[in-house]
N, C-alpha and C. Protein backbone atom coordinates (compact mmCIF):
# COMPACT_ATOMS: atom_id res chain seq x y z
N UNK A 1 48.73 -4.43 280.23
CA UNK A 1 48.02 -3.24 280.62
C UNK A 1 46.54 -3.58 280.69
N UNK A 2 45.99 -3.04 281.36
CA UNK A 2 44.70 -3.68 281.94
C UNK A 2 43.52 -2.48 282.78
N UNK A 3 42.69 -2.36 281.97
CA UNK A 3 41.64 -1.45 282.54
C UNK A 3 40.32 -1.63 282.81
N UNK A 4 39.92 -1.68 284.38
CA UNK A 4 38.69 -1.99 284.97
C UNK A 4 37.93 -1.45 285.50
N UNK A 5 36.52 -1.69 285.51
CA UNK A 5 35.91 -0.51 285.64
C UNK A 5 35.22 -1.21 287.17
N UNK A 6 35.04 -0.80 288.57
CA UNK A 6 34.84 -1.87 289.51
C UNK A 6 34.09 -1.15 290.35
N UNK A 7 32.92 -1.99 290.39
CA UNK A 7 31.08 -1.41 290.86
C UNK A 7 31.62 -0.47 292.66
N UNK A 8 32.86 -1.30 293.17
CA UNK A 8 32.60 -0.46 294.45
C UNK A 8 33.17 0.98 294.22
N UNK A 9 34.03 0.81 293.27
CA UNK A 9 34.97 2.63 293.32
C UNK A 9 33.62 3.49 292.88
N UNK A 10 32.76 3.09 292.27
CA UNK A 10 31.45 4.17 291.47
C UNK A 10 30.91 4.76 293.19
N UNK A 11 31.17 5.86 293.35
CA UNK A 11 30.33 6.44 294.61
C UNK A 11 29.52 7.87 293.96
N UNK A 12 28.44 7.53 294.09
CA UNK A 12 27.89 8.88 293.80
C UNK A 12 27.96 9.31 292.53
N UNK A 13 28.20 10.64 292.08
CA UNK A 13 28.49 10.91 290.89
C UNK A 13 29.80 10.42 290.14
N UNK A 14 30.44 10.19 290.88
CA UNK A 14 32.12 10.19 290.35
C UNK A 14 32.39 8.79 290.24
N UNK A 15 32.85 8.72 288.96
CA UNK A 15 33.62 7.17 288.08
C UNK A 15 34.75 6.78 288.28
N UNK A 16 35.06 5.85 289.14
CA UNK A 16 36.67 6.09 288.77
C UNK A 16 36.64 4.58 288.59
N UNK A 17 38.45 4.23 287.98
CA UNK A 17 38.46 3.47 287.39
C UNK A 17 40.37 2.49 287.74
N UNK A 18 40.33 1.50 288.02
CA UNK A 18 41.42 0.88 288.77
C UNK A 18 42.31 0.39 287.50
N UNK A 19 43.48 0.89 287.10
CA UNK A 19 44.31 0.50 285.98
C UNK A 19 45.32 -0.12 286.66
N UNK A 20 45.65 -1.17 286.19
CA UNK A 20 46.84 -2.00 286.25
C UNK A 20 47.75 -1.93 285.25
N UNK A 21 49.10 -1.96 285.52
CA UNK A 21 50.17 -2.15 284.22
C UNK A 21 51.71 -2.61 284.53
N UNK A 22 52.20 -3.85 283.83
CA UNK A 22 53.12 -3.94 284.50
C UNK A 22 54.31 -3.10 284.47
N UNK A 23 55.46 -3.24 285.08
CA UNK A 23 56.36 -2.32 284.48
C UNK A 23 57.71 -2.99 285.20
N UNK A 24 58.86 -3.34 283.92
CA UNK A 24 59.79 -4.22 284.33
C UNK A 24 60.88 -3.42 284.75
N UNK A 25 61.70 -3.64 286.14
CA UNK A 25 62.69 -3.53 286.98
C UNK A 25 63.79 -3.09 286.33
N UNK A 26 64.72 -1.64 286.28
CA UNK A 26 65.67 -1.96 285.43
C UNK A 26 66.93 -2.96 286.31
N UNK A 27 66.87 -2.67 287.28
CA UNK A 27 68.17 -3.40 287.99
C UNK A 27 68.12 -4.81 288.15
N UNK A 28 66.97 -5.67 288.53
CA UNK A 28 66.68 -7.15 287.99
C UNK A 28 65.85 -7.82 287.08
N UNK A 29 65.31 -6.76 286.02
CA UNK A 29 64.63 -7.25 284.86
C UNK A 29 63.57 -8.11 285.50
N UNK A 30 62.71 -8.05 286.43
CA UNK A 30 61.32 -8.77 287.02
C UNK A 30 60.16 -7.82 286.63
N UNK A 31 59.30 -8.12 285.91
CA UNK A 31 58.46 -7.96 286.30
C UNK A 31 57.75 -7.58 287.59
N UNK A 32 57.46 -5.84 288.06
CA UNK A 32 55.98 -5.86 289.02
C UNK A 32 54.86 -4.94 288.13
N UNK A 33 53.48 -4.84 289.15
CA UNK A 33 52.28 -4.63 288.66
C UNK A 33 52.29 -3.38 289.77
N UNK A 34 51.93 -2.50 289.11
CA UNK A 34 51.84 -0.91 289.62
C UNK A 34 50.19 -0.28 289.28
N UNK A 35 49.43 -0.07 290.32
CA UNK A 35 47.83 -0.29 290.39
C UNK A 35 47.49 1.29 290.56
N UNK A 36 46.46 2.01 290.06
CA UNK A 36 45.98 3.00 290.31
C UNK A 36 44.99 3.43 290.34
N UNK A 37 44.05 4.27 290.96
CA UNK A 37 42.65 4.62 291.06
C UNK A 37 42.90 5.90 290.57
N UNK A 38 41.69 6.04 289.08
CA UNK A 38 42.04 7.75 288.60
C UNK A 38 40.69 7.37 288.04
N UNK A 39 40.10 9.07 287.12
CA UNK A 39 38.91 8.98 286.67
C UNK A 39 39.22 8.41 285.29
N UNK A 40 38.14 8.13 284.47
CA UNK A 40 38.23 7.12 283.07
C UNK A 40 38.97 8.29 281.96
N UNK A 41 39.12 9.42 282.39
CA UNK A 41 39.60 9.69 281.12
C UNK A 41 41.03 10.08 280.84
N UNK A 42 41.83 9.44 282.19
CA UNK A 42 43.26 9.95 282.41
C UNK A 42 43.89 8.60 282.62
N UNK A 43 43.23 7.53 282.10
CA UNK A 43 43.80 6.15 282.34
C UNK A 43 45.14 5.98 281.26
N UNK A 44 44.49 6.38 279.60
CA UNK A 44 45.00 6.27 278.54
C UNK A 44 46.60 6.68 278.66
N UNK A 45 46.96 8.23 279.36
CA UNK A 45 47.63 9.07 279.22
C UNK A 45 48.71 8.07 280.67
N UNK A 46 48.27 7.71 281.25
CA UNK A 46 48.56 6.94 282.82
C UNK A 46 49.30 5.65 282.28
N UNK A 47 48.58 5.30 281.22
CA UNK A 47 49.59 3.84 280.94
C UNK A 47 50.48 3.80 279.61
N UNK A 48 50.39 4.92 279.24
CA UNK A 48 51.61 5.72 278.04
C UNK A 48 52.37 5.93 278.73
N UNK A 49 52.32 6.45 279.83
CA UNK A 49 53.79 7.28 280.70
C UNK A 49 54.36 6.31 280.97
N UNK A 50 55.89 6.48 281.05
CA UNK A 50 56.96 4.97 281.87
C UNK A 50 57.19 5.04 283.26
C-alpha cells in the first residue's frame, strides 16, 4: 500500500493524492495494482476497504 503525494495533481486550491494498493486475484491468486486519485483525507478509509 502506497501513498503519494504528486506536484502535478496539486491544481489550485485542491490536494489530491494518487494511492496505490495491491490487491490479489481470487480466481488466479496474482497479484494486480489498483491506482486512485482522491483527496488526502479519504486515502486511509480507500485502502482499508477490500
Amino acid at each position: 500500500m502506497a501513498k503519494k503525494s504528486v506536484a502535478s495533481l496539486q491544481t489550485g486550491s485542491k490536494r489530491l493524492t494518487k494511492a496505490i494498493k495491491m490487491v490479489k486475484s481470487e480466481k488466479t491468486g496474482a497479484y494486480t495494482f489498483v491506482e486512485s486519485i482522491m483527496a488526502p483525507d479519504l486515502v486511509n478509509d480507500w485502502l482499508n476497504n477490500k
